[in-house]
Protein backbone atom coordinates (compact mmCIF):
# COMPACT_ATOMS: atom_id res chain seq x y z
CA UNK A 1 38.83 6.34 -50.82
CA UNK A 2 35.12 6.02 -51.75
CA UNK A 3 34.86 2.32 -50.33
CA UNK A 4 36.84 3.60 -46.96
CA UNK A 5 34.35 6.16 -46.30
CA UNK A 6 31.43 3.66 -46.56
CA UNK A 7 32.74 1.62 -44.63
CA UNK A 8 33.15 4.25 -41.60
CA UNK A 9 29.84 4.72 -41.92
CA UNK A 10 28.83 1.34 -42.00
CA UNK A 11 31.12 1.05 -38.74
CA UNK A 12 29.85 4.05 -37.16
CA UNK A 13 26.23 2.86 -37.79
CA UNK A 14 26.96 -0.59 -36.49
CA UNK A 15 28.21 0.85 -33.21
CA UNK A 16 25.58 3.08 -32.40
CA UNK A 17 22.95 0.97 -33.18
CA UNK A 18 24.51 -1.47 -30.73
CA UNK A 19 25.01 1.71 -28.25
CA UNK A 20 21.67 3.06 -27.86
CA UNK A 21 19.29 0.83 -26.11
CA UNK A 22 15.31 1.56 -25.15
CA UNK A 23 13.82 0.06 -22.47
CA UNK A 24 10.16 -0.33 -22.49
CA UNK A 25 7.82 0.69 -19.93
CA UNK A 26 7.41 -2.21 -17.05
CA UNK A 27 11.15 -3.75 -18.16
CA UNK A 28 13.93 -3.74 -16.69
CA UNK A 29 17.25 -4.99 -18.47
CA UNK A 30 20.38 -6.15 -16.69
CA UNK A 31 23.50 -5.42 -18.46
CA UNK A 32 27.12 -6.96 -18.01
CA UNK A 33 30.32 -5.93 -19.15
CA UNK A 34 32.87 -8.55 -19.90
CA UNK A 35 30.71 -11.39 -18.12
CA UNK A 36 30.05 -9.56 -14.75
CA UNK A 37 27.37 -7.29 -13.27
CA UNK A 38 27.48 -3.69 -14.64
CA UNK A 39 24.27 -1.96 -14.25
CA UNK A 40 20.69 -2.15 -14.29
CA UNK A 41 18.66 -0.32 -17.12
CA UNK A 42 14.97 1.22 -16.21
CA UNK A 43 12.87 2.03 -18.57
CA UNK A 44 13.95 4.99 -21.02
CA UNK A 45 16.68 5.74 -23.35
CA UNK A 46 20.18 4.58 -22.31
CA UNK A 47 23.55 4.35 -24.11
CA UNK A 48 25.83 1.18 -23.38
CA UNK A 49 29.18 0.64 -24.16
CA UNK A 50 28.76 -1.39 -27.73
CA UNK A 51 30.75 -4.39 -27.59
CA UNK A 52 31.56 -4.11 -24.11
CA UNK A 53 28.31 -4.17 -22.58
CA UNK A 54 25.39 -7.22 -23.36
CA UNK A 55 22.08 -7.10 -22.35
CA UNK A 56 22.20 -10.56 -20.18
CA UNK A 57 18.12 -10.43 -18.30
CA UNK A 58 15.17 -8.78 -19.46
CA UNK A 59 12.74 -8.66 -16.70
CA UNK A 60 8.97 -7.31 -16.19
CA UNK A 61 8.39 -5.47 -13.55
CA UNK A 62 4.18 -5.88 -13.51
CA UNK A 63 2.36 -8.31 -11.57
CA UNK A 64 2.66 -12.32 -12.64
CA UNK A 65 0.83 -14.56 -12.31
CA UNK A 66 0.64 -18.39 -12.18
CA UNK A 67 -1.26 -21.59 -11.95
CA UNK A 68 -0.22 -24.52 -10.01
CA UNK A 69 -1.71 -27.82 -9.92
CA UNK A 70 -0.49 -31.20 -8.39
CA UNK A 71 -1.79 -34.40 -6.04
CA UNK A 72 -0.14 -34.25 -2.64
CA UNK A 73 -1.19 -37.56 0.16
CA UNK A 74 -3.00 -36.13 3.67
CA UNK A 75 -1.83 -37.44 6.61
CA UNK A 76 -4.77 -40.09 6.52
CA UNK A 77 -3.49 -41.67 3.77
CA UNK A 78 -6.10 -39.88 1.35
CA UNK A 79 -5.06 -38.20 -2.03
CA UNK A 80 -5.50 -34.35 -2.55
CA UNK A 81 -5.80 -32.33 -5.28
CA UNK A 82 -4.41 -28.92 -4.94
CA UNK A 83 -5.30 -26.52 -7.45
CA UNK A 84 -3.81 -23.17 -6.91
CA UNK A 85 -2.85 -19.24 -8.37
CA UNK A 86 -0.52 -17.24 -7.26
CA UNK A 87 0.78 -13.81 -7.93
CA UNK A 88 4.53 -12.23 -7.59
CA UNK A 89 6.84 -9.44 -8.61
CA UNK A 90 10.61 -8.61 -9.11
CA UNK A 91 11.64 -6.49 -6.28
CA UNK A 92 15.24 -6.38 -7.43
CA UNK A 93 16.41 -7.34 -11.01
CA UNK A 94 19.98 -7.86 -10.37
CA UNK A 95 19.04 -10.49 -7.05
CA UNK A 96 16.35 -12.65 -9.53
CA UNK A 97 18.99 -11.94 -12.18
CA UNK A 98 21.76 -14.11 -9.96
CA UNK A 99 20.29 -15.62 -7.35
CA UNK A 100 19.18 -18.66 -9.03
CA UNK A 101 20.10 -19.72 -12.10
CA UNK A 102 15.72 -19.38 -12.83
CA UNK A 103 13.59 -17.93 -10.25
CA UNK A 104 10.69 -18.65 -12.28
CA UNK A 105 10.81 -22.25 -11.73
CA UNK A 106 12.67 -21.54 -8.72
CA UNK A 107 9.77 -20.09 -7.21
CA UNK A 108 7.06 -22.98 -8.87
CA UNK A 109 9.36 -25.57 -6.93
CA UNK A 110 8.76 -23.30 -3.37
CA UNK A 111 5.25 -23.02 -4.25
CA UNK A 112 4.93 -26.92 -4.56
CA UNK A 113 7.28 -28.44 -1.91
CA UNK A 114 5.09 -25.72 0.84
CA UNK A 115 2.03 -26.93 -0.89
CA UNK A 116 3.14 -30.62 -0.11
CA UNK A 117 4.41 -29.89 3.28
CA UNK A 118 1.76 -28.40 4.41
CA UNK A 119 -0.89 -31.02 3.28
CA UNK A 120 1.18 -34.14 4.10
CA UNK A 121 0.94 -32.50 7.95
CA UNK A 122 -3.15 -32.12 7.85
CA UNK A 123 -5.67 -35.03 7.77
CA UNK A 124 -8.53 -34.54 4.94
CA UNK A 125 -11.17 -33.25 6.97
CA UNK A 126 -8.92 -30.38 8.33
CA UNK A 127 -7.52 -29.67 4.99
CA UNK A 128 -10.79 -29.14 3.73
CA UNK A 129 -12.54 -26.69 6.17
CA UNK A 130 -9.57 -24.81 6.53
CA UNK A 131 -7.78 -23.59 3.37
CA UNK A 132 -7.43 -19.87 4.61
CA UNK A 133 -3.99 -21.54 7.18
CA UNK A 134 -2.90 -23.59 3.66
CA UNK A 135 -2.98 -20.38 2.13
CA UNK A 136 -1.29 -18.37 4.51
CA UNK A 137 1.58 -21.01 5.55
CA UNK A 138 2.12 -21.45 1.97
CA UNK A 139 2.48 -17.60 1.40
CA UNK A 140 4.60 -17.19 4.71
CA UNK A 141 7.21 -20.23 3.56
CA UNK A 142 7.63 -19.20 -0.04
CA UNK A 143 7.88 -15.07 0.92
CA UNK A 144 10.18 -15.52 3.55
CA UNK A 145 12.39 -18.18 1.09
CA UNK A 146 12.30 -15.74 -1.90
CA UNK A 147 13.43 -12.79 -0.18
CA UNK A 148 17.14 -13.44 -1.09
CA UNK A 149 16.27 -13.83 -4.63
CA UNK A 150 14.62 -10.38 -4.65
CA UNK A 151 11.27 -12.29 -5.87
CA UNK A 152 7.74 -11.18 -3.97
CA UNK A 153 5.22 -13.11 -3.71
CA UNK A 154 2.27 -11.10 -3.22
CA UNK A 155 -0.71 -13.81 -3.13
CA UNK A 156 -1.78 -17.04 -3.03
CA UNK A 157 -5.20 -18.69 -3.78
CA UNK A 158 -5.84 -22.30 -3.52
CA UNK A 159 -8.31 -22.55 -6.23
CA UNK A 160 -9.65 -25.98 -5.77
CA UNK A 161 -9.18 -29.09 -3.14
């Protein structure tokens, strides 16, 4: 009798401490039940079904940041160094959650093929007296191709040429 009552309470222990989840400030957790979408957890106390539910994304909610560097070819035929920061935020944790498999490099990858694009269309002079149109055509591309994922981008700096 002795060894089924410790048991419950093993059991019962087990299963709440499974249950009760805390989310810490700036985090955002998505949860699924049975492998699909169930609900997204802000931050606070929150009880999940234990067993059920799993705690598939754990996302900050702050600012990011981050640092870019590559060689892209002007249209002249000259090499350029791009050196560059940029900023973003999760708008919506379920969209960066599912729509790509990791919007983190997801969003490097944006970053780099606008950072190419636009320098492969400029000659080296250009390129240089002008970064403020790099910076904004590189913002305007990777904003506007992020929006599904639910991924801002909220700056861009090129750093160095």
């Amino acid at each position: 009798m002795l060894f089924l009552a410790i048991a419950v309470v093993v059991l019962i222990f087990f299963l709440l401490r499974t249950a009760i989840v805390v989310v810490p400030n700036d985090q955002v957790y998505v949860t699924e039940r049975m492998g699909q979408y169930c609900q997204t957890l802000h931050p606070g106390f929150h009880v999940i079904m234990p067993l059920l539910d799993k705690i598939r994304f754990k996302h900050p909610m702050m600012e990011q940041t981050g640092e870019l560097s590559d060689v892209f070819e002007t249209r002249d035929g000259q090499r350029a160094s791009v050196t560059a920061a940029y900023r973003y935020r999760i708008l919506d944790p379920q969209r960066a959650s599912y729509g790509s498999v990791d919007y983190l490099s997801f969003l490097r990858e944006l970053v780099r093929a606008s950072q190419k694009r636009y320098v492969a269309g400029q000659t080296w002079d250009a390129l240089r007296q002008d970064r403020r149109s790099l910076e904004a055509e590189v913002q305007r591309s990777v904003d506007e191709a992020l929006e599904p994922i639910g991924v801002k981008l909220l700056g861009y700096e090129a750093k160095d040429l």
